[in-house]
Protein backbone atom coordinates (compact mmCIF):
# COMPACT_ATOMS: atom_id res chain seq x y z
CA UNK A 1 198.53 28.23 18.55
CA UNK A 2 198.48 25.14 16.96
CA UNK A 3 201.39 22.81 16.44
CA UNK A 4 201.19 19.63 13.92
CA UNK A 5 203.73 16.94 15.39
CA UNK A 6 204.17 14.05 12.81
CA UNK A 7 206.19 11.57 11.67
CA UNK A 8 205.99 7.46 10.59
CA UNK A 9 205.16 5.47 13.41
CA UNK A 10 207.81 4.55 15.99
CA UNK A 11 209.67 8.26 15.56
CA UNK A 12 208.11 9.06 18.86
CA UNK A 13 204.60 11.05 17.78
CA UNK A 14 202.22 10.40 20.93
CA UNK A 15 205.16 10.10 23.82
CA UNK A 16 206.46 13.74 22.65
CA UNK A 17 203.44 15.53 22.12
CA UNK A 18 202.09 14.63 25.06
CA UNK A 19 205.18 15.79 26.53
CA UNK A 20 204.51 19.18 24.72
CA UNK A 21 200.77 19.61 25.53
CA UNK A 22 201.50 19.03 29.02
CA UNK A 23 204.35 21.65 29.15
CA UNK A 24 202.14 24.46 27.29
CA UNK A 25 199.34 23.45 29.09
CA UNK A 26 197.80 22.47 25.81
CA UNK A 27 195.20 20.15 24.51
CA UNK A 28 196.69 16.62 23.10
CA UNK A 29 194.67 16.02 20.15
CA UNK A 30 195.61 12.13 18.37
CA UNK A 31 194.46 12.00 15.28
CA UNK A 32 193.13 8.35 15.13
CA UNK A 33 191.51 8.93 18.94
CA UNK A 34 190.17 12.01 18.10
CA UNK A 35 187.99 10.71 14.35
CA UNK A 36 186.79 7.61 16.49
CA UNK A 37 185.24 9.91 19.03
CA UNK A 38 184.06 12.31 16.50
CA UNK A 39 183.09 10.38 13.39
CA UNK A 40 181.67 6.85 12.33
CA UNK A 41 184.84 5.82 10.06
CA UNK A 42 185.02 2.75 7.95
CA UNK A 43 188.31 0.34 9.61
CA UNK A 44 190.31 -1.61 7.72
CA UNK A 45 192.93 -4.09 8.71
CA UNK A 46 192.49 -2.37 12.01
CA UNK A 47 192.76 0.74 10.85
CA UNK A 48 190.59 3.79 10.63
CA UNK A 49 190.07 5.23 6.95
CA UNK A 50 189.74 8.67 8.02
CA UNK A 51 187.78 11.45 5.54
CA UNK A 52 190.51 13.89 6.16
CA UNK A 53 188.20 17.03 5.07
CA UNK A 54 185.79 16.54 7.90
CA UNK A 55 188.61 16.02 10.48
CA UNK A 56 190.20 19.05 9.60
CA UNK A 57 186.56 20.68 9.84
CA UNK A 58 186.25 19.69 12.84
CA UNK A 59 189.89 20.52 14.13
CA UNK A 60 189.42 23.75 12.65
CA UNK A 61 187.80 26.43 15.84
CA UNK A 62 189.96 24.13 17.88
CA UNK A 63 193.15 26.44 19.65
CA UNK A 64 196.18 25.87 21.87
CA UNK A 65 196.50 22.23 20.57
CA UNK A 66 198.93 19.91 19.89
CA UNK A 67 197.94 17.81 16.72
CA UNK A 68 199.47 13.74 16.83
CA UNK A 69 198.82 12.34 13.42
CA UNK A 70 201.00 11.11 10.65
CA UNK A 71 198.43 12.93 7.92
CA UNK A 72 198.97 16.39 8.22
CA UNK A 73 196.46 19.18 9.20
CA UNK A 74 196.01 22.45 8.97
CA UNK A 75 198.35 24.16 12.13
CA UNK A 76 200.67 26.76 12.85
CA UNK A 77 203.98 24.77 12.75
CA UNK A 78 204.74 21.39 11.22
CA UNK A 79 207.32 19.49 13.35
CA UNK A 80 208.52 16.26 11.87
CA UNK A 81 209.99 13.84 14.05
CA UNK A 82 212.76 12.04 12.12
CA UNK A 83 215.32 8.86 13.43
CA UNK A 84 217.54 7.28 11.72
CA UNK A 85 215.93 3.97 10.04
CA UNK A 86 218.61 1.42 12.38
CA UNK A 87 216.73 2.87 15.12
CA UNK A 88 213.40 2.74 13.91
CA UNK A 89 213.63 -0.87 12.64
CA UNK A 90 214.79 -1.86 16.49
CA UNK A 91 211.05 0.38 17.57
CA UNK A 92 208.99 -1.51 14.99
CA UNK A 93 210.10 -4.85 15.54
CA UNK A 94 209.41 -4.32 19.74
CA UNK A 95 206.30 -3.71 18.04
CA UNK A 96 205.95 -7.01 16.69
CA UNK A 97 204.47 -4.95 13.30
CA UNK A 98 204.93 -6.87 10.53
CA UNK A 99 207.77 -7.84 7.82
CA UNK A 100 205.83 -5.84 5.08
CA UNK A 101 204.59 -2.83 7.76
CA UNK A 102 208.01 -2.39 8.84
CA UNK A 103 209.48 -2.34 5.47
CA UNK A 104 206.81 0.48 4.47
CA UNK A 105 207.63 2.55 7.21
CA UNK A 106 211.56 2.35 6.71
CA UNK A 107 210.45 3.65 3.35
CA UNK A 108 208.57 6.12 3.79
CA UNK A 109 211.23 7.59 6.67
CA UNK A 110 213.74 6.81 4.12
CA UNK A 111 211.97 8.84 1.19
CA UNK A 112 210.84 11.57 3.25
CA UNK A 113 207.29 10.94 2.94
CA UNK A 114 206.50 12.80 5.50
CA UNK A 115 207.92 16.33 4.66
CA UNK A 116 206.17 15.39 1.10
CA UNK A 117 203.17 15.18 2.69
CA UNK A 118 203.55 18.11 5.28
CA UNK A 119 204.78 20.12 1.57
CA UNK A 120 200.88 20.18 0.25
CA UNK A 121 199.61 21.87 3.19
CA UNK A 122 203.03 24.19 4.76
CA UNK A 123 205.56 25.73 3.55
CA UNK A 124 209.21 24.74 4.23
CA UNK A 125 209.47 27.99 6.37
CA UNK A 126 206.32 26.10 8.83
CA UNK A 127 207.93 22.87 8.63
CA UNK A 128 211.18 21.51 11.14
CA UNK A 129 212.14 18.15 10.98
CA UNK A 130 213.51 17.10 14.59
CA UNK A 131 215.72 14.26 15.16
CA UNK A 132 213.74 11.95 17.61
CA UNK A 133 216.24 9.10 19.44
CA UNK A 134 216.24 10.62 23.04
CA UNK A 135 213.21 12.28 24.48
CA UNK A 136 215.75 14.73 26.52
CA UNK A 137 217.26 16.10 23.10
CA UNK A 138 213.80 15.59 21.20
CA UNK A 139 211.90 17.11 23.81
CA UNK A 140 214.04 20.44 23.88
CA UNK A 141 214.17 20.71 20.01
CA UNK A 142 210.54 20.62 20.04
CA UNK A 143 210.16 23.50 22.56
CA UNK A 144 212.98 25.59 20.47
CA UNK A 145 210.63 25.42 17.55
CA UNK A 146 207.86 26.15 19.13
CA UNK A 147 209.31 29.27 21.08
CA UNK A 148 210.74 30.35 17.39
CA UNK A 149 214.11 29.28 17.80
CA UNK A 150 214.50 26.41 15.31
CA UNK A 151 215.52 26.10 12.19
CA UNK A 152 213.24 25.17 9.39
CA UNK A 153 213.44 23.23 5.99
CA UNK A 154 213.66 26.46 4.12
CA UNK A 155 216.75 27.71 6.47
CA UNK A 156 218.82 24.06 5.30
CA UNK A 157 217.55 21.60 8.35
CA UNK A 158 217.07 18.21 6.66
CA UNK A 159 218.09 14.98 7.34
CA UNK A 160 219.21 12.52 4.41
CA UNK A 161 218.48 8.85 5.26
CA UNK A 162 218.56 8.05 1.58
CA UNK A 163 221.64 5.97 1.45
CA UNK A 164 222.78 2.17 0.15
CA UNK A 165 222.79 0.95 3.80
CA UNK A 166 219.58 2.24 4.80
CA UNK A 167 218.17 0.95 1.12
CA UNK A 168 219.27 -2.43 2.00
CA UNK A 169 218.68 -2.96 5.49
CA UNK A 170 215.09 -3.07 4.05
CA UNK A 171 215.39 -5.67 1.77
CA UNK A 172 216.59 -7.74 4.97
């Protein structure tokens, strides 16, 4: 099995699938970790520009693990951890991210980025969005979906953070 956890950053990517790869007795793959070890990437503004293709060649004879990456790859399940932006402004900011890298990840969380993103490579009945504010709640949502027990984007689970409050709070 393979099981894709992603999300914008602060949601809670590495802390819960570590969590989860330690439970199944998995392998914790993160993404960023994982090319640097792997490949000879170009980094820019200290971050890795990953050639997706030849990650996901390389993740691909790869089984029991759990993938950490906010670019989605090739797995079994797609779990997208979501929280609600007043929450994930309060992660960023302990942080210390920037202004402008804080305000692109409240938009992206806001606009669902990442179920767009998840979209080109699952389909909604692979990909659960999970609520990520406690690790408790998160943590047993996770293993629900994994032991077949969640519901998915095509059954109706979605969260809306598209709203006039959220929309402003990044203009702040």
């Amino acid at each position: 099995m393979r099981i894709l956890i992603s999300g914008v950053p602060g949601v809670g990517k590495t802390l819960i699938s570590k969590k989860v790869a330690e439970t199944l007795n998995f392998t914790y793959i993160n993404i960023g970790d994982f090319a640097k070890e792997n490949f000879e990437f170009p980094v820019e503004e200290d971050e890795i520009i990953i050639d997706e293709e030849a990650v996901e060649n390389k993740l691909l004879g790869l089984d029991n693990v759990i993938i950490d990456s906010h670019i989605p790859f090739k797995a079994d399940k797609a779990i997208i951890l979501r929280c609600n932006p007043k929450i994930l402004l309060e992660r960023l900011n302990l942080r210390g991210y920037s202004k402008r890298k804080i305000q692109d990840n409240l938009m992206s969380e806001i606009l669902d980025y990442e179920i767009y993103a998840a979209k080109e490579i699952f389909s909604d009945e692979d990909i659960y969005e999970v609520l990520s504010e406690d690790v408790n709640e998160t943590m047993i949502e996770v293993m629900n979906v994994i032991n077949g027990q969640g519901i998915s984007l095509k059954n109706g689970n979605h969260f809306n953070f598209l709203t006039e409050d959220n929309l402003q709070m990044i203009e702040k």
